[in-house]
C-alpha atoms as a PDB file:
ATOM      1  CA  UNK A   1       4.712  17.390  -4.412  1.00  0.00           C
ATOM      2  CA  UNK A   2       1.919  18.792  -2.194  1.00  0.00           C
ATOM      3  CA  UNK A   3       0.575  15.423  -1.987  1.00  0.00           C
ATOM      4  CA  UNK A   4       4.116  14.138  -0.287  1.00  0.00           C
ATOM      5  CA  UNK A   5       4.211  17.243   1.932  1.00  0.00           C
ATOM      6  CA  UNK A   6       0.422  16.425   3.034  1.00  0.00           C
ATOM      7  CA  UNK A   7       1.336  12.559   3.926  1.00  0.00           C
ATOM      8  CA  UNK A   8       4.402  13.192   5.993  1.00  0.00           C
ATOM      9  CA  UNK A   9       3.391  16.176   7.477  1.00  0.00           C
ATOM     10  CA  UNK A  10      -0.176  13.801   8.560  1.00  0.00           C
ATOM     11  CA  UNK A  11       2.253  11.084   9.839  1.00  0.00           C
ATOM     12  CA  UNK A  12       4.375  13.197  11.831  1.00  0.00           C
ATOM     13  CA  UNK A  13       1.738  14.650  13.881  1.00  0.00           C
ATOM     14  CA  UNK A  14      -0.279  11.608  14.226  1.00  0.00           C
ATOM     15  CA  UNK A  15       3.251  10.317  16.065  1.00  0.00           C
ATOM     16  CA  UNK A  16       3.615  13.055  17.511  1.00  0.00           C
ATOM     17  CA  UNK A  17      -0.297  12.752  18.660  1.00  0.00           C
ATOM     18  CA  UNK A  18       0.033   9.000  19.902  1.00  0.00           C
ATOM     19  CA  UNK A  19       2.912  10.134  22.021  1.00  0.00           C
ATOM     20  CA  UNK A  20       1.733  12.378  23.929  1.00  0.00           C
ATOM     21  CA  UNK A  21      -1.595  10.598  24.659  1.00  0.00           C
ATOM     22  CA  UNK A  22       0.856   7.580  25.732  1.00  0.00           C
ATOM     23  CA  UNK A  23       2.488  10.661  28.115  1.00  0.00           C
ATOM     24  CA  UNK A  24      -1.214  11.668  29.509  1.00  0.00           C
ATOM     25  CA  UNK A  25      -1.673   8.212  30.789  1.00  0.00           C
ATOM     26  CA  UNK A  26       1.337   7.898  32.223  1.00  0.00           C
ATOM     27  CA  UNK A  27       0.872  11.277  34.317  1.00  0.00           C
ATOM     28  CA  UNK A  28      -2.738  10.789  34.702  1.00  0.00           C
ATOM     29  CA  UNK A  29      -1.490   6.963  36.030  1.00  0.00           C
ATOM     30  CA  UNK A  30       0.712   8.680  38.569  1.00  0.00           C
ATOM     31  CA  UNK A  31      -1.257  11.890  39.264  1.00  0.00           C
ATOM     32  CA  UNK A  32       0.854  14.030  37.917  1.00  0.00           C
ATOM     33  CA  UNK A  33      -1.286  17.082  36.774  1.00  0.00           C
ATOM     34  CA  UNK A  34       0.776  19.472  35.956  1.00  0.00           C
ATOM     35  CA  UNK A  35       2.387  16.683  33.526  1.00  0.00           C
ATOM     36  CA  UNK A  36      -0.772  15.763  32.206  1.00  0.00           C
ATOM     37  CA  UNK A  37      -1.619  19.510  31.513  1.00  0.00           C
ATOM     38  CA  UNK A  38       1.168  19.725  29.215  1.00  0.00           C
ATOM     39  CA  UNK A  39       0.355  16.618  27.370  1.00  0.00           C
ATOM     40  CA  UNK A  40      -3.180  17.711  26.493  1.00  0.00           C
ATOM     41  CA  UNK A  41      -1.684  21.151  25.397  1.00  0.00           C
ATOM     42  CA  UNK A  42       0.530  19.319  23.479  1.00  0.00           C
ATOM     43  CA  UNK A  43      -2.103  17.155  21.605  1.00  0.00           C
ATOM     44  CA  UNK A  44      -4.588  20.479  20.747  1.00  0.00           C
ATOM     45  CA  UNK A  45      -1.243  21.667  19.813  1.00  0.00           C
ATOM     46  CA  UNK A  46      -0.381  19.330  17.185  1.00  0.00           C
ATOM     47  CA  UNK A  47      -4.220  18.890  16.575  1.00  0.00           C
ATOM     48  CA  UNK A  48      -4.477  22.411  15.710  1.00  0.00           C
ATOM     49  CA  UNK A  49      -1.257  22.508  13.283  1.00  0.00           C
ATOM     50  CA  UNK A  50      -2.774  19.821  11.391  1.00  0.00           C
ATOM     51  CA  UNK A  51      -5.999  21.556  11.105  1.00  0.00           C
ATOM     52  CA  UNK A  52      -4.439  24.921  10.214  1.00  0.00           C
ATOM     53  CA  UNK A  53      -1.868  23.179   7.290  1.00  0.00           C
ATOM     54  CA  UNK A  54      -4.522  21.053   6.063  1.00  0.00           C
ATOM     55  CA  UNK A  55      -6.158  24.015   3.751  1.00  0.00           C
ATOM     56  CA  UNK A  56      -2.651  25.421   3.039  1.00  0.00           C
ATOM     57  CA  UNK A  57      -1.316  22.087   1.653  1.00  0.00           C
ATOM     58  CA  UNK A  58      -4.949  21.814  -0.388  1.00  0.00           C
ATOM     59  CA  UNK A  59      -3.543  25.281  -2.089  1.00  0.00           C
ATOM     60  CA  UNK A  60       0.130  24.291  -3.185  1.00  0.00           C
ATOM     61  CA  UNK A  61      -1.598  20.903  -4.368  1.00  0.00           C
ATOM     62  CA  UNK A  62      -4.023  22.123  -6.500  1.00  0.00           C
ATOM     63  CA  UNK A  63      -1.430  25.459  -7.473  1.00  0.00           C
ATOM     64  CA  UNK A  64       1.020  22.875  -8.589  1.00  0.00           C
ATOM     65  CA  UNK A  65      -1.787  20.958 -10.407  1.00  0.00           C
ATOM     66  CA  UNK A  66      -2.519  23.912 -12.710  1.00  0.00           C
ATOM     67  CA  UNK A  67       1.083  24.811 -13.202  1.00  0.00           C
ATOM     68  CA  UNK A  68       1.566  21.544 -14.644  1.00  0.00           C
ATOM     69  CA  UNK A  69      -1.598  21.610 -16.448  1.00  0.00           C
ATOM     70  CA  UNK A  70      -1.289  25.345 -18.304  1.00  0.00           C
ATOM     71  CA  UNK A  71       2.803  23.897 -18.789  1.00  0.00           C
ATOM     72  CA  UNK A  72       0.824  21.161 -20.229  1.00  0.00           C
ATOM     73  CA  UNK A  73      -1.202  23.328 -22.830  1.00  0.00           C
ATOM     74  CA  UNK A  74       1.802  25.585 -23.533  1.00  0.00           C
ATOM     75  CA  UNK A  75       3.183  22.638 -25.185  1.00  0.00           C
ATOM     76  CA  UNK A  76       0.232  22.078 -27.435  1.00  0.00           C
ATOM     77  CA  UNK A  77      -0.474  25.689 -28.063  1.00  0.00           C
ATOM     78  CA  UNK A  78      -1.107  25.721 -32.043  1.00  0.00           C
ATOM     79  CA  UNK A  79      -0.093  29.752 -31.948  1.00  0.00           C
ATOM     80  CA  UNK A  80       2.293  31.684 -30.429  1.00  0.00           C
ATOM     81  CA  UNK A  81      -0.057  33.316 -28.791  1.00  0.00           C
ATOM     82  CA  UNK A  82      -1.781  30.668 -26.582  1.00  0.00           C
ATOM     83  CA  UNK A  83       1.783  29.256 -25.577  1.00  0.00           C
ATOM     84  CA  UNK A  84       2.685  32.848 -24.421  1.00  0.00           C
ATOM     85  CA  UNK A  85      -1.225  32.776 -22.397  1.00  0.00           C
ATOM     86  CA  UNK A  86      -0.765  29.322 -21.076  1.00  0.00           C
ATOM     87  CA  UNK A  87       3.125  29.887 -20.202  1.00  0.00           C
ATOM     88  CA  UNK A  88       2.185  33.131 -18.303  1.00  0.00           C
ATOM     89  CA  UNK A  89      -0.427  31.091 -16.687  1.00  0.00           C
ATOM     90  CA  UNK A  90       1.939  28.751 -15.539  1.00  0.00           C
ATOM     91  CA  UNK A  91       4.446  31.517 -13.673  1.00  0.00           C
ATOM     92  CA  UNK A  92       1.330  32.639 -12.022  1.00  0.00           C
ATOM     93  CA  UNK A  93       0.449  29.405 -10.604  1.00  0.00           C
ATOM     94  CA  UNK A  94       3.755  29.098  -9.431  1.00  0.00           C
ATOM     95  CA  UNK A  95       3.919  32.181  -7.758  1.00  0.00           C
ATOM     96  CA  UNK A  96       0.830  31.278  -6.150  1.00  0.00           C
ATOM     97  CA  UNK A  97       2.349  27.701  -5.419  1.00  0.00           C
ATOM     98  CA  UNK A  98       5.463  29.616  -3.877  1.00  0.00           C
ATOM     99  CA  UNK A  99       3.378  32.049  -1.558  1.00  0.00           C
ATOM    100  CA  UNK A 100       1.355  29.132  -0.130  1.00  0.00           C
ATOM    101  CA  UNK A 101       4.849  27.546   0.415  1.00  0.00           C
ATOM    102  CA  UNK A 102       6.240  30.416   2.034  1.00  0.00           C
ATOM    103  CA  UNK A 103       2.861  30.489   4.483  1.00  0.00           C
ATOM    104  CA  UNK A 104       3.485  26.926   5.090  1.00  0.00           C
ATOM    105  CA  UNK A 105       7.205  27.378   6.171  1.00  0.00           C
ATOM    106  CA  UNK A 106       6.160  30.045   8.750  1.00  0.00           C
ATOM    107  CA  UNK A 107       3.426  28.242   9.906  1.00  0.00           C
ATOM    108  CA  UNK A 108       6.002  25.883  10.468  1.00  0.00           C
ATOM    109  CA  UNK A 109       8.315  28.056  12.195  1.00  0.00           C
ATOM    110  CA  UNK A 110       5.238  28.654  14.612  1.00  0.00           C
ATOM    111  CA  UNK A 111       4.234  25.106  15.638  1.00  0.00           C
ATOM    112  CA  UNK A 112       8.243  24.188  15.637  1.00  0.00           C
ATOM    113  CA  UNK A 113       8.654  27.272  18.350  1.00  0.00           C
ATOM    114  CA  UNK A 114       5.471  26.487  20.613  1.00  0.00           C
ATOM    115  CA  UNK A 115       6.345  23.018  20.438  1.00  0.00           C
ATOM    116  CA  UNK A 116      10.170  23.749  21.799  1.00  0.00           C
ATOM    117  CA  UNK A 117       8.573  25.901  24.006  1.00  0.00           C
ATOM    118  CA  UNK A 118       5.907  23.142  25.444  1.00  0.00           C
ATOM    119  CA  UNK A 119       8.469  20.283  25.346  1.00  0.00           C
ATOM    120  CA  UNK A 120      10.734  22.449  27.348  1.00  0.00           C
ATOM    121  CA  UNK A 121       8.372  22.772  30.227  1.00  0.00           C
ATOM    122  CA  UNK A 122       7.786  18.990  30.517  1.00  0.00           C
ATOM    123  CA  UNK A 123      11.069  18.079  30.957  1.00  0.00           C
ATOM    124  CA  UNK A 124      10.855  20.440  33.866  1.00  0.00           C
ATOM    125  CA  UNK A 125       7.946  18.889  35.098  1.00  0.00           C
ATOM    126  CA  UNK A 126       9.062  15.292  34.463  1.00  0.00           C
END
Protein backbone atom coordinates (compact mmCIF):
# COMPACT_ATOMS: atom_id res chain seq x y z
CA UNK A 1 0.00 0.00 0.00
CA UNK A 2 0.86 3.71 0.46
CA UNK A 3 2.80 2.76 3.38
CA UNK A 4 5.18 0.36 0.99
CA UNK A 5 5.30 3.09 -1.68
CA UNK A 6 6.40 5.69 1.20
CA UNK A 7 9.35 3.22 2.54
CA UNK A 8 10.93 2.43 -0.76
CA UNK A 9 10.43 5.51 -2.30
CA UNK A 10 12.39 7.05 1.35
CA UNK A 11 15.13 4.39 0.77
CA UNK A 12 15.77 5.06 -2.71
CA UNK A 13 16.47 8.62 -2.34
CA UNK A 14 18.30 8.38 0.83
CA UNK A 15 20.79 6.05 -1.59
CA UNK A 16 20.50 8.04 -3.98
CA UNK A 17 21.34 11.04 -1.33
CA UNK A 18 24.47 9.19 0.25
CA UNK A 19 25.81 8.84 -3.24
CA UNK A 20 26.06 11.79 -4.35
CA UNK A 21 27.41 13.35 -1.11
CA UNK A 22 30.15 10.41 -1.46
CA UNK A 23 30.54 12.16 -5.29
CA UNK A 24 30.87 15.89 -3.66
CA UNK A 25 33.81 14.76 -1.69
CA UNK A 26 35.39 13.17 -4.18
CA UNK A 27 35.22 16.39 -6.56
CA UNK A 28 35.55 18.73 -3.76
CA UNK A 29 38.86 16.26 -2.84
CA UNK A 30 40.17 16.89 -6.32
CA UNK A 31 38.83 20.41 -7.03
CA UNK A 32 36.68 19.61 -9.39
CA UNK A 33 33.88 22.33 -9.27
CA UNK A 34 32.03 21.94 -11.92
CA UNK A 35 31.67 18.14 -10.62
CA UNK A 36 30.86 19.17 -7.33
CA UNK A 37 28.15 21.61 -8.71
CA UNK A 38 26.33 18.81 -10.10
CA UNK A 39 26.46 16.73 -7.03
CA UNK A 40 24.87 19.38 -4.81
CA UNK A 41 22.17 19.87 -7.59
CA UNK A 42 21.75 16.44 -7.46
CA UNK A 43 21.21 16.14 -3.63
CA UNK A 44 18.47 19.38 -3.51
CA UNK A 45 17.28 17.37 -6.34
CA UNK A 46 16.46 14.25 -4.69
CA UNK A 47 15.92 16.34 -1.43
CA UNK A 48 13.24 18.17 -3.05
CA UNK A 49 11.40 14.95 -4.64
CA UNK A 50 11.21 13.57 -1.30
CA UNK A 51 9.78 16.65 0.12
CA UNK A 52 7.29 17.14 -2.73
CA UNK A 53 6.02 13.07 -2.58
CA UNK A 54 5.99 13.10 1.03
CA UNK A 55 2.31 14.89 1.24
CA UNK A 56 1.19 13.00 -1.92
CA UNK A 57 1.99 9.54 -0.44
CA UNK A 58 0.19 10.94 3.06
CA UNK A 59 -3.04 11.24 0.54
CA UNK A 60 -3.14 7.67 -1.19
CA UNK A 61 -2.37 6.35 2.49
CA UNK A 62 -4.98 7.76 4.25
CA UNK A 63 -7.45 7.49 0.70
CA UNK A 64 -6.77 3.83 0.82
CA UNK A 65 -7.42 3.81 4.63
CA UNK A 66 -11.02 4.99 4.17
CA UNK A 67 -11.66 2.84 1.17
CA UNK A 68 -11.01 -0.02 3.25
CA UNK A 69 -12.77 1.36 6.13
CA UNK A 70 -16.36 2.49 4.30
CA UNK A 71 -15.66 -1.36 2.34
CA UNK A 72 -15.48 -2.24 5.90
CA UNK A 73 -18.99 -0.77 6.96
CA UNK A 74 -20.61 -1.82 3.66
CA UNK A 75 -20.24 -5.21 4.96
CA UNK A 76 -22.01 -4.53 8.20
CA UNK A 77 -24.58 -2.23 6.77
CA UNK A 78 -27.94 -3.56 8.55
CA UNK A 79 -30.03 -1.87 5.38
CA UNK A 80 -29.67 -1.70 1.98
CA UNK A 81 -29.39 1.58 2.17
CA UNK A 82 -26.21 2.21 4.26
CA UNK A 83 -24.34 -0.59 2.17
CA UNK A 84 -25.31 1.40 -1.02
CA UNK A 85 -23.87 4.93 1.19
CA UNK A 86 -20.83 3.20 2.47
CA UNK A 87 -20.14 1.27 -0.99
CA UNK A 88 -20.43 4.64 -2.88
CA UNK A 89 -18.14 5.96 -0.30
CA UNK A 90 -15.73 3.50 -1.02
CA UNK A 91 -15.53 4.24 -5.12
CA UNK A 92 -15.01 7.75 -4.07
CA UNK A 93 -12.10 7.10 -1.98
CA UNK A 94 -10.72 5.20 -4.60
CA UNK A 95 -11.04 7.63 -7.12
CA UNK A 96 -9.42 9.92 -4.87
CA UNK A 97 -6.72 7.14 -4.09
CA UNK A 98 -6.28 6.82 -8.02
CA UNK A 99 -5.86 10.69 -8.73
CA UNK A 100 -3.21 11.01 -5.99
CA UNK A 101 -1.62 7.96 -7.78
CA UNK A 102 -1.77 9.40 -11.05
CA UNK A 103 -0.03 12.84 -9.45
CA UNK A 104 2.50 10.62 -7.98
CA UNK A 105 3.41 8.83 -11.33
CA UNK A 106 4.00 12.25 -13.02
CA UNK A 107 5.76 13.58 -10.34
CA UNK A 108 7.72 10.71 -11.00
CA UNK A 109 8.11 11.17 -14.56
CA UNK A 110 9.56 14.69 -13.49
CA UNK A 111 12.31 13.77 -10.98
CA UNK A 112 13.10 10.51 -13.36
CA UNK A 113 13.67 13.23 -16.41
CA UNK A 114 15.75 15.96 -14.38
CA UNK A 115 17.59 13.27 -12.89
CA UNK A 116 18.59 11.70 -16.57
CA UNK A 117 19.11 15.02 -17.43
CA UNK A 118 21.64 15.88 -14.32
CA UNK A 119 23.33 12.43 -14.46
CA UNK A 120 23.95 13.04 -18.07
CA UNK A 121 25.99 16.13 -17.51
CA UNK A 122 28.29 14.46 -14.92
CA UNK A 123 29.39 11.89 -16.92
CA UNK A 124 30.48 14.71 -19.15
CA UNK A 125 32.15 16.34 -16.52
CA UNK A 126 33.70 13.21 -14.97
Amino acid sequence: GGFGIRNFLTLFLSIEVSQAMVQLQAATAVGNHKRADIAKEQIALYEEQLEKSNPVLTAISEAMTAEADWLEAATRAATEADKTTATAKAEECRQEKESWKDQLVTMGEFYKTKTTEIRARAAAAA
